[in-house]
C-alpha atoms as a PDB file:
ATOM      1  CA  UNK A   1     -20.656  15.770  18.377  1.00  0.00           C
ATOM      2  CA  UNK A   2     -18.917  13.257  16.126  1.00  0.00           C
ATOM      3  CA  UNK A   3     -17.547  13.286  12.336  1.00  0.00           C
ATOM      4  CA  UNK A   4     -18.126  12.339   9.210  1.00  0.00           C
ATOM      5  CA  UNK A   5     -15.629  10.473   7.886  1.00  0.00           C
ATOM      6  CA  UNK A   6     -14.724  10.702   4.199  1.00  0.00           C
ATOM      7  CA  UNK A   7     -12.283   7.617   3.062  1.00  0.00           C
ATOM      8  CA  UNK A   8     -10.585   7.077  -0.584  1.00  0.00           C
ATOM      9  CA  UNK A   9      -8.785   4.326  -1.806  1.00  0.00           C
ATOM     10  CA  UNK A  10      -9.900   0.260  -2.554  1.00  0.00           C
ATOM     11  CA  UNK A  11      -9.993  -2.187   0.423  1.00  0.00           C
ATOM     12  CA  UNK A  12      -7.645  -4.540   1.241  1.00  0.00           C
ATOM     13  CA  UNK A  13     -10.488  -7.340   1.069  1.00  0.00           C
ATOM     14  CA  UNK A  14     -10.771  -6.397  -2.619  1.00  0.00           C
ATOM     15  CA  UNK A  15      -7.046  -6.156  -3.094  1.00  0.00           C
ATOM     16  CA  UNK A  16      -6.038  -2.997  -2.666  1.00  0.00           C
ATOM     17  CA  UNK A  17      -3.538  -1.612  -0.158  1.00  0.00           C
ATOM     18  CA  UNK A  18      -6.307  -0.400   2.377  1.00  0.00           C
ATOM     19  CA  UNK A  19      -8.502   2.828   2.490  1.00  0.00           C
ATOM     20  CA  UNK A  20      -7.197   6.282   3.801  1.00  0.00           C
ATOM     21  CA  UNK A  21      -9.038   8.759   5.657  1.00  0.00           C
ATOM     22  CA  UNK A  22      -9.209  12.011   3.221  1.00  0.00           C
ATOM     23  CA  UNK A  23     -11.207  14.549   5.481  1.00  0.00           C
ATOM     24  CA  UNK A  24     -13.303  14.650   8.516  1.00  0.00           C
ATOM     25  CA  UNK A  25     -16.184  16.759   8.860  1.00  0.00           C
ATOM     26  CA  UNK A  26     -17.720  17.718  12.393  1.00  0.00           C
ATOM     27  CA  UNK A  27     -21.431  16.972  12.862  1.00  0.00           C
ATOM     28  CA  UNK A  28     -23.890  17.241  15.467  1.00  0.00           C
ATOM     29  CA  UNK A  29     -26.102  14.186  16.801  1.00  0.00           C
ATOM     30  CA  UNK A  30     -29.474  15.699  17.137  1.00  0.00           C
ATOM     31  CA  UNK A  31     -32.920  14.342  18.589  1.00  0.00           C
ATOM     32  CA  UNK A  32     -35.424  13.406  15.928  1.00  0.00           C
ATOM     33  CA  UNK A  33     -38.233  16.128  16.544  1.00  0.00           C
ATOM     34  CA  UNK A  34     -41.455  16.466  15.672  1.00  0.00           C
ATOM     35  CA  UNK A  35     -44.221  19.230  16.474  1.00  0.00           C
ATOM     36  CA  UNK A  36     -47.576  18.166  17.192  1.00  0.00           C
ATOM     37  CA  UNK A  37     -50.584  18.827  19.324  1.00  0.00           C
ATOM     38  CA  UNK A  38     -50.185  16.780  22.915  1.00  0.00           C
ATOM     39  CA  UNK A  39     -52.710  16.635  24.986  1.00  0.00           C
ATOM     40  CA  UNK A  40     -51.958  17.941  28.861  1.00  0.00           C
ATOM     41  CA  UNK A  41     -52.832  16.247  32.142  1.00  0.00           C
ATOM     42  CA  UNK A  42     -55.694  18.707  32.691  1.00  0.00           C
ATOM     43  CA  UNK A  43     -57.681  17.760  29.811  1.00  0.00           C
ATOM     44  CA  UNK A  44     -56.084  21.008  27.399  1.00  0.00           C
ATOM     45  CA  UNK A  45     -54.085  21.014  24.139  1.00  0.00           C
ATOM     46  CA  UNK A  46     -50.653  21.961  23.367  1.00  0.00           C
ATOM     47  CA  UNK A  47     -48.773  22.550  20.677  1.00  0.00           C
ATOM     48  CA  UNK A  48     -44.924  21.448  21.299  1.00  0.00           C
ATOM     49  CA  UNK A  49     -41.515  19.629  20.013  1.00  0.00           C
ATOM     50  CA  UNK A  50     -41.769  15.842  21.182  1.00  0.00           C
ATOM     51  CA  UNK A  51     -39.425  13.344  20.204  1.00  0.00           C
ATOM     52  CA  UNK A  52     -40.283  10.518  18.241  1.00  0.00           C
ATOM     53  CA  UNK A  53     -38.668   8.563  21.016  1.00  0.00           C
ATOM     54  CA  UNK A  54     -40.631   9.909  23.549  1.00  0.00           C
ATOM     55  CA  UNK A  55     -44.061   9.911  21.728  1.00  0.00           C
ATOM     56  CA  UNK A  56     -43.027   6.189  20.928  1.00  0.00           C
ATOM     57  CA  UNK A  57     -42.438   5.217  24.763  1.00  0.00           C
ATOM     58  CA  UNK A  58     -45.606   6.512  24.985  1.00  0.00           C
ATOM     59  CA  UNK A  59     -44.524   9.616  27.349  1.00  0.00           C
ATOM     60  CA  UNK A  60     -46.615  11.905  25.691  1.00  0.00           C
ATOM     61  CA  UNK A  61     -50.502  11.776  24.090  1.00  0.00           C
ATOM     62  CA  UNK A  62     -51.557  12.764  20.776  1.00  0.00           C
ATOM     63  CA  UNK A  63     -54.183  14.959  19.538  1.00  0.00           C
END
């Protein structure tokens, strides 16, 4: 979980008196997914959800 942070107002860099927080929105950090075919250790297919970070790593095999 974290939040999205809306802010309003000019920065003090540009010579303003600073930015204020306005709202905060909860969010969700989710895995990137993607469904393909993966191939299994005994030689079948599969369709299933693999992360990009695991097909990547090289964890899984693609069809």
């Amino acid at each position: 979980m974290g939040k999205r942070i809306n802010r309003k107002g000019q920065s003090k860099k540009s010579g303003g008196i600073g930015t204020h927080i306005t709202s905060a929105t909860t969010r969700k950090f989710r895995p990137n997914l993607q469904w393909i075919r993966v191939r299994l250790p005994n030689g079948g297919t599969k369709r299933m959800w693999v992360s990009v970070k695991a097909i990547k790593a090289g964890l899984v095999q693609k069809v």
